[in-house]
PDB file of N, CA and C in Angstrom:
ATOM      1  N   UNK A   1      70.781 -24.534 -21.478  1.00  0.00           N
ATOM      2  CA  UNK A   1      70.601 -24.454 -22.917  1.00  0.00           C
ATOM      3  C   UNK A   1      71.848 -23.903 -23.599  1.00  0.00           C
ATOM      4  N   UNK A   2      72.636 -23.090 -23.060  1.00  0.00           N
ATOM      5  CA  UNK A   2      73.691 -22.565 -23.795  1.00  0.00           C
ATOM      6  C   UNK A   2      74.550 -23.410 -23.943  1.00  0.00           C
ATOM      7  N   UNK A   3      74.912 -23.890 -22.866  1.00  0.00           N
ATOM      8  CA  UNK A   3      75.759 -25.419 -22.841  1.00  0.00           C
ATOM      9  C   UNK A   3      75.420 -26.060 -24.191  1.00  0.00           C
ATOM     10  N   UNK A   4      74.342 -26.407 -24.433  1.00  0.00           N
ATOM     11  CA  UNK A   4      74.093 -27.565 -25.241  1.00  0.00           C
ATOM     12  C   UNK A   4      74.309 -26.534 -27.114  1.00  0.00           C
ATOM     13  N   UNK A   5      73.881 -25.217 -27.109  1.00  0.00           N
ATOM     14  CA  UNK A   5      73.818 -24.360 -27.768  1.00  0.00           C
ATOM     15  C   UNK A   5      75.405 -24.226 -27.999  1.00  0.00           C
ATOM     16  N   UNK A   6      76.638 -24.700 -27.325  1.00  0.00           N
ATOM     17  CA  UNK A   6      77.796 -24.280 -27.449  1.00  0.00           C
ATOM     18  C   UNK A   6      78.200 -25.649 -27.681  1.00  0.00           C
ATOM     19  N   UNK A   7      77.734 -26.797 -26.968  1.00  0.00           N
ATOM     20  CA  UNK A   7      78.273 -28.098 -27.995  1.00  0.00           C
ATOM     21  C   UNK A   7      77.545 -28.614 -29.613  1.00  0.00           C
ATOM     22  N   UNK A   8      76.612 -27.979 -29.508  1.00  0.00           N
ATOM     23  CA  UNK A   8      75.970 -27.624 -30.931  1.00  0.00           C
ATOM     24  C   UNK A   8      77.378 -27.134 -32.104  1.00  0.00           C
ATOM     25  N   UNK A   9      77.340 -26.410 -31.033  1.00  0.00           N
ATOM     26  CA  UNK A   9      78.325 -25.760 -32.291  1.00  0.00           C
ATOM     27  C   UNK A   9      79.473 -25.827 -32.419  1.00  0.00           C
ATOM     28  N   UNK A  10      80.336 -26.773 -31.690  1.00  0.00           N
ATOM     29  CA  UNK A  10      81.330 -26.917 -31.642  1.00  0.00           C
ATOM     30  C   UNK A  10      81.502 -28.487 -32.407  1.00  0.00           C
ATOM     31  N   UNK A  11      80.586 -29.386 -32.437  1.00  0.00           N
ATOM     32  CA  UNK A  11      80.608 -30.329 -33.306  1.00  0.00           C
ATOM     33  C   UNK A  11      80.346 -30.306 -34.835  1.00  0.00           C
ATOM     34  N   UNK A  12      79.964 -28.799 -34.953  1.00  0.00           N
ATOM     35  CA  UNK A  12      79.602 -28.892 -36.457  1.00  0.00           C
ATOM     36  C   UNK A  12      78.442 -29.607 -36.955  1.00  0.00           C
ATOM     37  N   UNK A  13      77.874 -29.775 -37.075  1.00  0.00           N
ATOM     38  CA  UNK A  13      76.435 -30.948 -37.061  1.00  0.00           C
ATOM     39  C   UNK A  13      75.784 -30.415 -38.331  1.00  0.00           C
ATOM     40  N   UNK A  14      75.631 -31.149 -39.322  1.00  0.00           N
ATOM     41  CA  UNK A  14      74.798 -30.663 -40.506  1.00  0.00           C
ATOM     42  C   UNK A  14      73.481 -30.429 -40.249  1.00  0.00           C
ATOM     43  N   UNK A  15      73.611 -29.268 -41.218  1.00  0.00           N
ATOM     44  CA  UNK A  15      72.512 -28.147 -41.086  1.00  0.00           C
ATOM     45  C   UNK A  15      71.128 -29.232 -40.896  1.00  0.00           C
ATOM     46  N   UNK A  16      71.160 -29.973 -41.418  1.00  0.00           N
ATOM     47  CA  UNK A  16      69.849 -31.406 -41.076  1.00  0.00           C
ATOM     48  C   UNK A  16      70.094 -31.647 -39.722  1.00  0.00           C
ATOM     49  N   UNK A  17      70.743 -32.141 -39.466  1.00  0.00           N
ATOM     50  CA  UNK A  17      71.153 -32.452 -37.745  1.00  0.00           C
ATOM     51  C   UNK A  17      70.526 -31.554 -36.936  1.00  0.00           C
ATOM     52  N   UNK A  18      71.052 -30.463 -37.315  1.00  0.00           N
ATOM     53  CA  UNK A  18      70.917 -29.176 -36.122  1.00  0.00           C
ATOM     54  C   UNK A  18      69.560 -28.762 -35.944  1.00  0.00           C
ATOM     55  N   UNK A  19      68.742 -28.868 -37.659  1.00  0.00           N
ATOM     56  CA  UNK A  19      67.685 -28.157 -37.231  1.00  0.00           C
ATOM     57  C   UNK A  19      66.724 -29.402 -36.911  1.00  0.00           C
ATOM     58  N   UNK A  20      66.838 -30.620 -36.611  1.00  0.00           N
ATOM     59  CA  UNK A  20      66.022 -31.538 -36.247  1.00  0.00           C
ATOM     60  C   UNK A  20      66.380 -31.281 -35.314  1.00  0.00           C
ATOM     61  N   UNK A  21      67.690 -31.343 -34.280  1.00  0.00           N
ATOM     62  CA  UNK A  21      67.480 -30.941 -32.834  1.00  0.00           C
ATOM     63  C   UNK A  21      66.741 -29.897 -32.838  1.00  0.00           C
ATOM     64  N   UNK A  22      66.600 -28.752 -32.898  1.00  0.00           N
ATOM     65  CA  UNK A  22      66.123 -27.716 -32.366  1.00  0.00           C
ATOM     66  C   UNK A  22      64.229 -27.751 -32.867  1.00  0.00           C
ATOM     67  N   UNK A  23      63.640 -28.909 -34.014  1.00  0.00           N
ATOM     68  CA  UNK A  23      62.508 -29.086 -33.902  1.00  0.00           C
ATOM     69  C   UNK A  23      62.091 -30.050 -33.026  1.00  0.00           C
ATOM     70  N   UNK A  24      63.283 -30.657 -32.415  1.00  0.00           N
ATOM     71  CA  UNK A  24      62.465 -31.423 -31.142  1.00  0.00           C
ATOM     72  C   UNK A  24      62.606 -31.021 -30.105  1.00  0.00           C
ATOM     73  N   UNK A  25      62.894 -29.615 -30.246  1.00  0.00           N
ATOM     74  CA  UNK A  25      62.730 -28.733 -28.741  1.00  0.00           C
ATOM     75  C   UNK A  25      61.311 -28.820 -28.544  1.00  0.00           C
ATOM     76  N   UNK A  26      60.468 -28.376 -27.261  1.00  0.00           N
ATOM     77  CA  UNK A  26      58.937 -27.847 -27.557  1.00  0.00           C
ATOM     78  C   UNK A  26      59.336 -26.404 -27.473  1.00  0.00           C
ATOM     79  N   UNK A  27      58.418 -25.469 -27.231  1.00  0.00           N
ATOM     80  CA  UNK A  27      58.360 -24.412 -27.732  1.00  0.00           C
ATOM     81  C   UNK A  27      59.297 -23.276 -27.120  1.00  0.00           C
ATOM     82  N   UNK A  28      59.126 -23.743 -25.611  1.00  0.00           N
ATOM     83  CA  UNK A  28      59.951 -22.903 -24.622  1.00  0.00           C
ATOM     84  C   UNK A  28      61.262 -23.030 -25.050  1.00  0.00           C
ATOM     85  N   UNK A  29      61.724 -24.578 -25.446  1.00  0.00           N
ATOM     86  CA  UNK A  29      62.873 -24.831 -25.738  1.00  0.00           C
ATOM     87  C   UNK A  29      63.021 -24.284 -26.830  1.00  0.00           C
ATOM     88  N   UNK A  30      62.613 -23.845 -28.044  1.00  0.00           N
ATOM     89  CA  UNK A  30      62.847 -23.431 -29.045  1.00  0.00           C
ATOM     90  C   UNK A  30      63.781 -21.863 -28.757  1.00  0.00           C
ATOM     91  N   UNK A  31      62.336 -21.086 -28.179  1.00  0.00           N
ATOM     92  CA  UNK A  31      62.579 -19.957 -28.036  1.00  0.00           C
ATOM     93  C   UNK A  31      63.741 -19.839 -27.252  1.00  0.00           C
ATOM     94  N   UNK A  32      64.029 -20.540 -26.241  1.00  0.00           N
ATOM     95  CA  UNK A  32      65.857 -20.480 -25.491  1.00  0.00           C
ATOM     96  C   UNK A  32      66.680 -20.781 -25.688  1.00  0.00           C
ATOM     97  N   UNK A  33      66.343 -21.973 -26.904  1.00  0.00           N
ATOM     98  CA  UNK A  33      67.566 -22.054 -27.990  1.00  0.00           C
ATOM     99  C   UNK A  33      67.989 -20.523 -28.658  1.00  0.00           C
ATOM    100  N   UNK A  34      66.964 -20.571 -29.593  1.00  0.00           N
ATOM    101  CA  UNK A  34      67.345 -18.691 -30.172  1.00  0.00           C
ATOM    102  C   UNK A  34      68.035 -17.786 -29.395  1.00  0.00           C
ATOM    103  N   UNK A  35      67.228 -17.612 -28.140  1.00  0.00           N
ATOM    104  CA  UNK A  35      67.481 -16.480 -27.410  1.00  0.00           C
ATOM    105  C   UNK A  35      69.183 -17.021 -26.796  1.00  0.00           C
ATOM    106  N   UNK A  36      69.794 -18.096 -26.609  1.00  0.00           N
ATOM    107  CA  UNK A  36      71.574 -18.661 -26.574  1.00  0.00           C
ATOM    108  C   UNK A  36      71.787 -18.137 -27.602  1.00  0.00           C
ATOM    109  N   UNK A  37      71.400 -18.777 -28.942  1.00  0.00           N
ATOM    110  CA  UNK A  37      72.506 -18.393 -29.985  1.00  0.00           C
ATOM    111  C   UNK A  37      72.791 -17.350 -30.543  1.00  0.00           C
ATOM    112  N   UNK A  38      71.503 -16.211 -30.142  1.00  0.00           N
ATOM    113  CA  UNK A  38      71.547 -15.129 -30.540  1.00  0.00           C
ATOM    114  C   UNK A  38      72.342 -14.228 -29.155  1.00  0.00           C
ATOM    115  N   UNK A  39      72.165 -14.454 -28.286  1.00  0.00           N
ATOM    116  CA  UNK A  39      73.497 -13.614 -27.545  1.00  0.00           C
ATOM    117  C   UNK A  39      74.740 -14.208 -28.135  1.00  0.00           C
ATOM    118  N   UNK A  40      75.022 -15.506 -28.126  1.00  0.00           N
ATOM    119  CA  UNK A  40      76.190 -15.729 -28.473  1.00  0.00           C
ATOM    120  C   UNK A  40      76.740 -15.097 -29.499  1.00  0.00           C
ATOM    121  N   UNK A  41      76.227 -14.801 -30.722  1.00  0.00           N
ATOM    122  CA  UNK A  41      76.309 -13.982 -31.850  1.00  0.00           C
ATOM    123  C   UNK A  41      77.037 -12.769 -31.732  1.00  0.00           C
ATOM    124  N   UNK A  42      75.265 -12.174 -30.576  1.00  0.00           N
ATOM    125  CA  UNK A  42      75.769 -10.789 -30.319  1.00  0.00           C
ATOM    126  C   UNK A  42      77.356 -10.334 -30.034  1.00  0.00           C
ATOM    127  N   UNK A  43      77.032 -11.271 -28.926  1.00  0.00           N
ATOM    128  CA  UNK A  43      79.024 -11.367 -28.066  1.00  0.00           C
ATOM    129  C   UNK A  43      80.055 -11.425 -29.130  1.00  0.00           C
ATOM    130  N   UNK A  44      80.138 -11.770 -30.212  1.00  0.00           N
ATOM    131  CA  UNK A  44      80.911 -11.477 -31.865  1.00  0.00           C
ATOM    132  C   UNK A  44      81.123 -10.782 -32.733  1.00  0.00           C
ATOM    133  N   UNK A  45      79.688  -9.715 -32.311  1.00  0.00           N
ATOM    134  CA  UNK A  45      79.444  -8.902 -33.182  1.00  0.00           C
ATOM    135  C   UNK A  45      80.470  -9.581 -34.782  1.00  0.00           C
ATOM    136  N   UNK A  46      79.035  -9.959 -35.318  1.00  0.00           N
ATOM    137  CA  UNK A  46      79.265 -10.763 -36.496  1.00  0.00           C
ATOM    138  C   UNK A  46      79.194  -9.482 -37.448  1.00  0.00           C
ATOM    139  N   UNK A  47      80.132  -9.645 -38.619  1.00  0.00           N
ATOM    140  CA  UNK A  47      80.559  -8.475 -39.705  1.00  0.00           C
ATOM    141  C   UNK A  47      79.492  -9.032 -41.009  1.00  0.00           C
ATOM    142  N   UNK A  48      79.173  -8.232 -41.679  1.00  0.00           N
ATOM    143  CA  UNK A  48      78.452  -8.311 -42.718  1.00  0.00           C
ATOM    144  C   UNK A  48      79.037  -9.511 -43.683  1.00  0.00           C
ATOM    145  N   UNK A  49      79.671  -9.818 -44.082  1.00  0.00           N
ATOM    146  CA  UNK A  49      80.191 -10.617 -45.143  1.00  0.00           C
ATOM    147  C   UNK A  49      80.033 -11.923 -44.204  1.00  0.00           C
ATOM    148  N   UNK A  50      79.906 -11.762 -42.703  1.00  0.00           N
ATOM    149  CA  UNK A  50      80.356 -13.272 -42.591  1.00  0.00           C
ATOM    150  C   UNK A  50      78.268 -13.994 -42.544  1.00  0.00           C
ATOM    151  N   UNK A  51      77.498 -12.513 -42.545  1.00  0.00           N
ATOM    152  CA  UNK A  51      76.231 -12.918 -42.653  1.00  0.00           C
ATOM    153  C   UNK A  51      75.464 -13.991 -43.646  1.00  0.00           C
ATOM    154  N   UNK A  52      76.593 -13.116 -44.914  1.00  0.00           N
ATOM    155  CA  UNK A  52      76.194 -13.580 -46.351  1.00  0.00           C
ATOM    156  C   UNK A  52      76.576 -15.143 -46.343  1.00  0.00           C
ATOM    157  N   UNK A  53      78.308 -15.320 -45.751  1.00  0.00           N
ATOM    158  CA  UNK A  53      78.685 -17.088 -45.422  1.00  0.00           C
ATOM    159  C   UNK A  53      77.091 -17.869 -44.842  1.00  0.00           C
ATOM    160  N   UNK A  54      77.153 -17.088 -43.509  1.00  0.00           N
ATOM    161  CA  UNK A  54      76.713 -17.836 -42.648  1.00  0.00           C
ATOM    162  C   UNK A  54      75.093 -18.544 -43.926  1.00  0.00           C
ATOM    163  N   UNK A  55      74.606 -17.382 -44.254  1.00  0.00           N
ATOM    164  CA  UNK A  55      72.838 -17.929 -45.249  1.00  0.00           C
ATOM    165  C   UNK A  55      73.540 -19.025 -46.279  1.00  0.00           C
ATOM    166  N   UNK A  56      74.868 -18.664 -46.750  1.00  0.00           N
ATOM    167  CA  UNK A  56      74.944 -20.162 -47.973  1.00  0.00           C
ATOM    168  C   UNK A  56      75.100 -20.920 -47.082  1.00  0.00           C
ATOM    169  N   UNK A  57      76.059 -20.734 -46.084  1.00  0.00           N
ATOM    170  CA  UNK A  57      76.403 -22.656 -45.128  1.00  0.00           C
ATOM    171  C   UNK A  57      74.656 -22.686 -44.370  1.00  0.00           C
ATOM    172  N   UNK A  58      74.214 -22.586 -44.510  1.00  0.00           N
ATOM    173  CA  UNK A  58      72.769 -22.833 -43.530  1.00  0.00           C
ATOM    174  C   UNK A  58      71.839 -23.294 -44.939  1.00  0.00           C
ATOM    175  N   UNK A  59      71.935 -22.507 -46.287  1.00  0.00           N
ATOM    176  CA  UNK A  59      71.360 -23.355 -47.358  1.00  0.00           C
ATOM    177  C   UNK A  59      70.275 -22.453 -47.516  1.00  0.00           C
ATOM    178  N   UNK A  60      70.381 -21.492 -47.029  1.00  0.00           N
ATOM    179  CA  UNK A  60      69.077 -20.435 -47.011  1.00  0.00           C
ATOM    180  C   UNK A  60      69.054 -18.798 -48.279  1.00  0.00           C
ATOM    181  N   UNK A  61      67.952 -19.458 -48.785  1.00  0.00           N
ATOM    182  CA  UNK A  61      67.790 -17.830 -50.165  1.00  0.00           C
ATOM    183  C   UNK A  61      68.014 -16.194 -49.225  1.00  0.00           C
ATOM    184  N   UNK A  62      68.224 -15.487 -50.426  1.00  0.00           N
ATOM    185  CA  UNK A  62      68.422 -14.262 -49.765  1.00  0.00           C
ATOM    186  C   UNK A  62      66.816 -13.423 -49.540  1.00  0.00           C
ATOM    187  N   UNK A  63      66.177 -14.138 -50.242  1.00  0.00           N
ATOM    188  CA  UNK A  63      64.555 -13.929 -49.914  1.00  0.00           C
ATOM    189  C   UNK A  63      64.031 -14.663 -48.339  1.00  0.00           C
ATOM    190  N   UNK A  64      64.785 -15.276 -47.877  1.00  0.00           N
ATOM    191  CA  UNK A  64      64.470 -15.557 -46.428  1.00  0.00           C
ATOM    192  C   UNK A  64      64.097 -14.368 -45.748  1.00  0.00           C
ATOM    193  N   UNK A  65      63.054 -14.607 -44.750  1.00  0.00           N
ATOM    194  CA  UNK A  65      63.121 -13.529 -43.690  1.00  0.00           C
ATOM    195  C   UNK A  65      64.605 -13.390 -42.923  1.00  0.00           C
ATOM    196  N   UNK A  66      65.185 -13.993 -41.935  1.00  0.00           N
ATOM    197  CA  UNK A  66      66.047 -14.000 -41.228  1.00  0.00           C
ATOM    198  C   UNK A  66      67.280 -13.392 -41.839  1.00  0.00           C
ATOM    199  N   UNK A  67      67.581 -13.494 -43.485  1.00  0.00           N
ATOM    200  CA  UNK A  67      68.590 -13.269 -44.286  1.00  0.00           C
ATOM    201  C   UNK A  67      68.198 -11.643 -44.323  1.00  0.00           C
ATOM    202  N   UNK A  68      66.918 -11.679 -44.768  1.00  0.00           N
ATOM    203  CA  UNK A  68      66.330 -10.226 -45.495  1.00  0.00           C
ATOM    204  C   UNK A  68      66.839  -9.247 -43.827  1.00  0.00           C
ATOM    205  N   UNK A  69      66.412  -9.242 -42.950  1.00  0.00           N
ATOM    206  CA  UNK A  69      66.802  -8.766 -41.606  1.00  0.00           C
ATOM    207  C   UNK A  69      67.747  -8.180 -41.626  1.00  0.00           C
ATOM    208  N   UNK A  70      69.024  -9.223 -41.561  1.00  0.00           N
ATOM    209  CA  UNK A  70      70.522  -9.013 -41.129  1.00  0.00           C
ATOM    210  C   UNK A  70      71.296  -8.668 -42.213  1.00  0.00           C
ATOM    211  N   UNK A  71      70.843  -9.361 -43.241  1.00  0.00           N
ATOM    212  CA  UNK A  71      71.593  -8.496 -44.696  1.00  0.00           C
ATOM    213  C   UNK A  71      71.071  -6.846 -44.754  1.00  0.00           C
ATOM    214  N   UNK A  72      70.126  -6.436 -44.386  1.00  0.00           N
ATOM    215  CA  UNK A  72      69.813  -5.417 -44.622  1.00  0.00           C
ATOM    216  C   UNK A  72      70.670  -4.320 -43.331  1.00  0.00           C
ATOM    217  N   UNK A  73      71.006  -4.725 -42.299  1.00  0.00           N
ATOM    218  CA  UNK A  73      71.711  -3.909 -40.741  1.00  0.00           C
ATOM    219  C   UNK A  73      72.798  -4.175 -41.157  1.00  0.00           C
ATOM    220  N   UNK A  74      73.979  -2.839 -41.065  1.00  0.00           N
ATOM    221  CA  UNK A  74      75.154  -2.799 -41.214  1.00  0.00           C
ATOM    222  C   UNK A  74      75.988  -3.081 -40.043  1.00  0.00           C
ATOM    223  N   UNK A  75      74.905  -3.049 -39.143  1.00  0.00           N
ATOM    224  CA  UNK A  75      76.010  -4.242 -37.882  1.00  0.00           C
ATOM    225  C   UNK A  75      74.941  -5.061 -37.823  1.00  0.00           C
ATOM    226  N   UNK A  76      74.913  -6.604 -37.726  1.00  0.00           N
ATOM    227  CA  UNK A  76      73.410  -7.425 -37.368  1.00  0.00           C
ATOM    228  C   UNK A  76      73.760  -7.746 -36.258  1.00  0.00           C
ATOM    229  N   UNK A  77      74.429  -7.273 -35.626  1.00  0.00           N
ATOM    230  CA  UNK A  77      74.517  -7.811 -34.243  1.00  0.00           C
ATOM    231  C   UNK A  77      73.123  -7.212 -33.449  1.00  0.00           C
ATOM    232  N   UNK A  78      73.035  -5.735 -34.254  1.00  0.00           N
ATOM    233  CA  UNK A  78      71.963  -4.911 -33.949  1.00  0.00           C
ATOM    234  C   UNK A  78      70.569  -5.391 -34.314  1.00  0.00           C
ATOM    235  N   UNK A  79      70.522  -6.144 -35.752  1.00  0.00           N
ATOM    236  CA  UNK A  79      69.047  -6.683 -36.305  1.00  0.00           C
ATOM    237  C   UNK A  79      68.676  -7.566 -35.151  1.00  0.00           C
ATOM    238  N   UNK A  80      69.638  -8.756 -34.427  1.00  0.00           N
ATOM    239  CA  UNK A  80      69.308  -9.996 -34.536  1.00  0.00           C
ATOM    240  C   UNK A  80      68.597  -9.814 -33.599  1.00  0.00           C
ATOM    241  N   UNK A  81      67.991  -9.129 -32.398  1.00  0.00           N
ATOM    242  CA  UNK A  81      66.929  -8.563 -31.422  1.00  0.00           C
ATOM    243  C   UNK A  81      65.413  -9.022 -32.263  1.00  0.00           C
ATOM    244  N   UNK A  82      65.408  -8.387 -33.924  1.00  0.00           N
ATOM    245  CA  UNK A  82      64.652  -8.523 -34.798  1.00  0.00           C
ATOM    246  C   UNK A  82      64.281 -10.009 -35.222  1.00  0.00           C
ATOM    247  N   UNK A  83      65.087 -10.484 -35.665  1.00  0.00           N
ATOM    248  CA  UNK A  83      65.386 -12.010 -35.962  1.00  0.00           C
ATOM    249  C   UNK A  83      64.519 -13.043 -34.695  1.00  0.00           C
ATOM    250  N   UNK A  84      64.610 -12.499 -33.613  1.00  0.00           N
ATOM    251  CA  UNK A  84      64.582 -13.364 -32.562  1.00  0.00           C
ATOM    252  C   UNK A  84      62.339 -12.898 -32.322  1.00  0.00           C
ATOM    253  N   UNK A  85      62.562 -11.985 -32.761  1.00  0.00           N
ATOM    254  CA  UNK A  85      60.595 -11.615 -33.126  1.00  0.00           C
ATOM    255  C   UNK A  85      59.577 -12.397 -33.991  1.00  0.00           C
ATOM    256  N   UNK A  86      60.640 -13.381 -34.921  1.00  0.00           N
ATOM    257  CA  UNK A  86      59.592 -13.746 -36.232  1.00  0.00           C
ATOM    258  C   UNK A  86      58.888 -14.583 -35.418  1.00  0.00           C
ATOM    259  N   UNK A  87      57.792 -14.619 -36.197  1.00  0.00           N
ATOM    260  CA  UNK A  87      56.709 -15.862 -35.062  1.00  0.00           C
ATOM    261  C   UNK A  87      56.717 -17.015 -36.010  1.00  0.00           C
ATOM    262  N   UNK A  88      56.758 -17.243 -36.969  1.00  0.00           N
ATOM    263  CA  UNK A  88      56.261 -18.016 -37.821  1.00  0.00           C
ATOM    264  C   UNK A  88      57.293 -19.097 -37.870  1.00  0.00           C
ATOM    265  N   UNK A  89      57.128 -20.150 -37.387  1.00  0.00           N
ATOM    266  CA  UNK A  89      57.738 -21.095 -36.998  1.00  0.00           C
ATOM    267  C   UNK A  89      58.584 -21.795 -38.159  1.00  0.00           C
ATOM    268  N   UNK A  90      58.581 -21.409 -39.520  1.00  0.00           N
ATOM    269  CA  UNK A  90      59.517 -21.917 -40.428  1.00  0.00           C
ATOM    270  C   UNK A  90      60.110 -20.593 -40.351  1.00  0.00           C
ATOM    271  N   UNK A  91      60.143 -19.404 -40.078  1.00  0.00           N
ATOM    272  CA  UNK A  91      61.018 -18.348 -40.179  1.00  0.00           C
ATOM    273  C   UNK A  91      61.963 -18.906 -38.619  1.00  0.00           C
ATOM    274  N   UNK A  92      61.496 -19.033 -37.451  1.00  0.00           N
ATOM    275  CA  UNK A  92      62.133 -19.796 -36.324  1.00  0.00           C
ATOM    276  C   UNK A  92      63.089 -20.766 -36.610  1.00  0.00           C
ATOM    277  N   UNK A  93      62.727 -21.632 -37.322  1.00  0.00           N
ATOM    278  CA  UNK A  93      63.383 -22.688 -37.598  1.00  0.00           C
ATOM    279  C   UNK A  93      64.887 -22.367 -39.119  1.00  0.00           C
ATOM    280  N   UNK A  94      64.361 -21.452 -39.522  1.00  0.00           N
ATOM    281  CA  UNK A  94      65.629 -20.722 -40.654  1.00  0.00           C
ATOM    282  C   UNK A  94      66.088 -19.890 -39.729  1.00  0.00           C
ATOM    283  N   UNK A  95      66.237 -19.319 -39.108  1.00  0.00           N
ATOM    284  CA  UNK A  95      66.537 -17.913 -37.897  1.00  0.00           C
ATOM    285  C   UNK A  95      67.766 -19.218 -37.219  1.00  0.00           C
ATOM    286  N   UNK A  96      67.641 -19.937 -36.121  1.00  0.00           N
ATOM    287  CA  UNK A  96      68.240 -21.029 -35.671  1.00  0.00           C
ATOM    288  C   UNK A  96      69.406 -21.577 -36.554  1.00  0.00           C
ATOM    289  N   UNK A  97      68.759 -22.188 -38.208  1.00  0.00           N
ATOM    290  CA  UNK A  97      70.170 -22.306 -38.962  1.00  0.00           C
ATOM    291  C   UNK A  97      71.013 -21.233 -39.419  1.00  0.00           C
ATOM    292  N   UNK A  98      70.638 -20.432 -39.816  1.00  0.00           N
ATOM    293  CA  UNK A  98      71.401 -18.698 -39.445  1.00  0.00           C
ATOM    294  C   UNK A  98      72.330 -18.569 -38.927  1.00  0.00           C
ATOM    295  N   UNK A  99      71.781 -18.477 -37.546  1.00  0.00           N
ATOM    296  CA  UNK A  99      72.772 -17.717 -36.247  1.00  0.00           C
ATOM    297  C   UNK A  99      73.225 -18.793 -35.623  1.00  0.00           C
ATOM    298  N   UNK A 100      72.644 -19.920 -36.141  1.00  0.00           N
ATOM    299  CA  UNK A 100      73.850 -21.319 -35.767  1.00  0.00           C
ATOM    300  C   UNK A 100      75.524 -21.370 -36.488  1.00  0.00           C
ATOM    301  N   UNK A 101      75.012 -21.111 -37.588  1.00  0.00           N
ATOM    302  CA  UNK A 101      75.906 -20.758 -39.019  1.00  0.00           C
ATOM    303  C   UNK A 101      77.272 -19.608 -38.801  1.00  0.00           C
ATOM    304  N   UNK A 102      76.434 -18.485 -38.585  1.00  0.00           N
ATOM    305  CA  UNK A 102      76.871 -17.460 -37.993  1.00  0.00           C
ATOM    306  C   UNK A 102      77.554 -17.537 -36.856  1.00  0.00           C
ATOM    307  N   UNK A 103      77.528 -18.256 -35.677  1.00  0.00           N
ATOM    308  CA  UNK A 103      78.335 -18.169 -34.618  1.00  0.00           C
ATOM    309  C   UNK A 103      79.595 -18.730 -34.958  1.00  0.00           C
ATOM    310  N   UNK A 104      79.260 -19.899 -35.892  1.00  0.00           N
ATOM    311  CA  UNK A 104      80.365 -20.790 -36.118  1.00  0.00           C
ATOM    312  C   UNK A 104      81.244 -20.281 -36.686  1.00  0.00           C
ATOM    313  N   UNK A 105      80.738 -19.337 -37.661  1.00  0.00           N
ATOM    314  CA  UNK A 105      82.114 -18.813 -38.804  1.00  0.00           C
ATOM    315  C   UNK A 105      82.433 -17.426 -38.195  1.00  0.00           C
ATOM    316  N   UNK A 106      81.600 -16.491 -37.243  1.00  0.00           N
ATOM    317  CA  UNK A 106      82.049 -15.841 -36.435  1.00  0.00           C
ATOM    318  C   UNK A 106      83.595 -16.437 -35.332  1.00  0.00           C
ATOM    319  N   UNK A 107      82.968 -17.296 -34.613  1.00  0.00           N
ATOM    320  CA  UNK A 107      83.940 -17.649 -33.315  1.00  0.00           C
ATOM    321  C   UNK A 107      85.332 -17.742 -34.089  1.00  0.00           C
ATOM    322  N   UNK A 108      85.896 -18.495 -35.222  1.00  0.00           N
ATOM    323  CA  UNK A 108      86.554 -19.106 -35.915  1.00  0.00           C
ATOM    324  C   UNK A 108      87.296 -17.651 -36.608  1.00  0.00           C
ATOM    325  N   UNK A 109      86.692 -16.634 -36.687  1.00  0.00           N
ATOM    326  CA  UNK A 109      87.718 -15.345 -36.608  1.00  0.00           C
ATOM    327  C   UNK A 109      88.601 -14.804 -35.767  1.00  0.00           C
ATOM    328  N   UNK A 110      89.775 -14.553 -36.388  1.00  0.00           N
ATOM    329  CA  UNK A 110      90.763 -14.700 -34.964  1.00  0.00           C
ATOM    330  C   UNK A 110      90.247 -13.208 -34.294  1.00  0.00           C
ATOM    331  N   UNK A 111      90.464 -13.284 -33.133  1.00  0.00           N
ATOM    332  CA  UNK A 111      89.909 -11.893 -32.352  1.00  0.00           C
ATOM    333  C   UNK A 111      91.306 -11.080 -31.685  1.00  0.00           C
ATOM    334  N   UNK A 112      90.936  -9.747 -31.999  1.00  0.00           N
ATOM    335  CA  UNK A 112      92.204  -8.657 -31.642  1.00  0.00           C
ATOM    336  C   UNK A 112      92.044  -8.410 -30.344  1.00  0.00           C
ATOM    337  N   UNK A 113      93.040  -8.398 -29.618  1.00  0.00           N
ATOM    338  CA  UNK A 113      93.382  -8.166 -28.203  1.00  0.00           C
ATOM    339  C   UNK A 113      93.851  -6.753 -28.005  1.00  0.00           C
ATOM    340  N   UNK A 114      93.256  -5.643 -27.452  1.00  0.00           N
ATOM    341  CA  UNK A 114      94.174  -4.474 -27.285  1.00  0.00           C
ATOM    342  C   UNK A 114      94.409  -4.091 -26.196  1.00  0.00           C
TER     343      UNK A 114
END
């Protein structure tokens, strides 16, 4: 799944694209989708501002659950444990364009070597 979770995101795939793949996961697949993209995340520790990117490129209100979460944690690397709890399968399915969003404009930050 990460594999496919990392060519996901490396093609860029509109936010339509992406989240029709991930509704034709079944359920297991759903949940191991999340549970990839949300380590991948983690591994970025994504910065607050790039949260706020990530909800406009995904097309998502700041009244979202998944938004309301991580906008609210001053590191969300820390919320997204949270994120990965919602049950409600349109919060699942916004959670996914999120931290899809999020990895992308994460990875794409250049990273400091010390």
């Amino acid at each position: 799944m990460l594999t496919n979770i990392l060519e996901l995101a490396a093609t860029r795939p509109s936010l339509r694209q992406a989240t029709e793949w991930f509704a034709a996961l079944g359920d297991d697949g759903r949940t191991e989708a999340l549970e990839a993209i949300a380590a991948c995340c983690r591994e970025l520790r994504p910065r607050q501002s790039e949260v706020v990117t990530a909800a406009e490129r995904a097309g998502l209100r700041d009244s979202d659950e998944p938004c309301v979460i991580l906008k609210r944690s001053s590191m969300p690397e820390r919320a997204i444990p949270r994120v990965l709890r919602l049950q409600a399968e349109h919060d699942r399915s916004k959670a996914f364009a999120l931290l899809l969003a999020l990895f992308s404009i994460a990875k794409e930050r250049p990273q400091h070597r010390g």
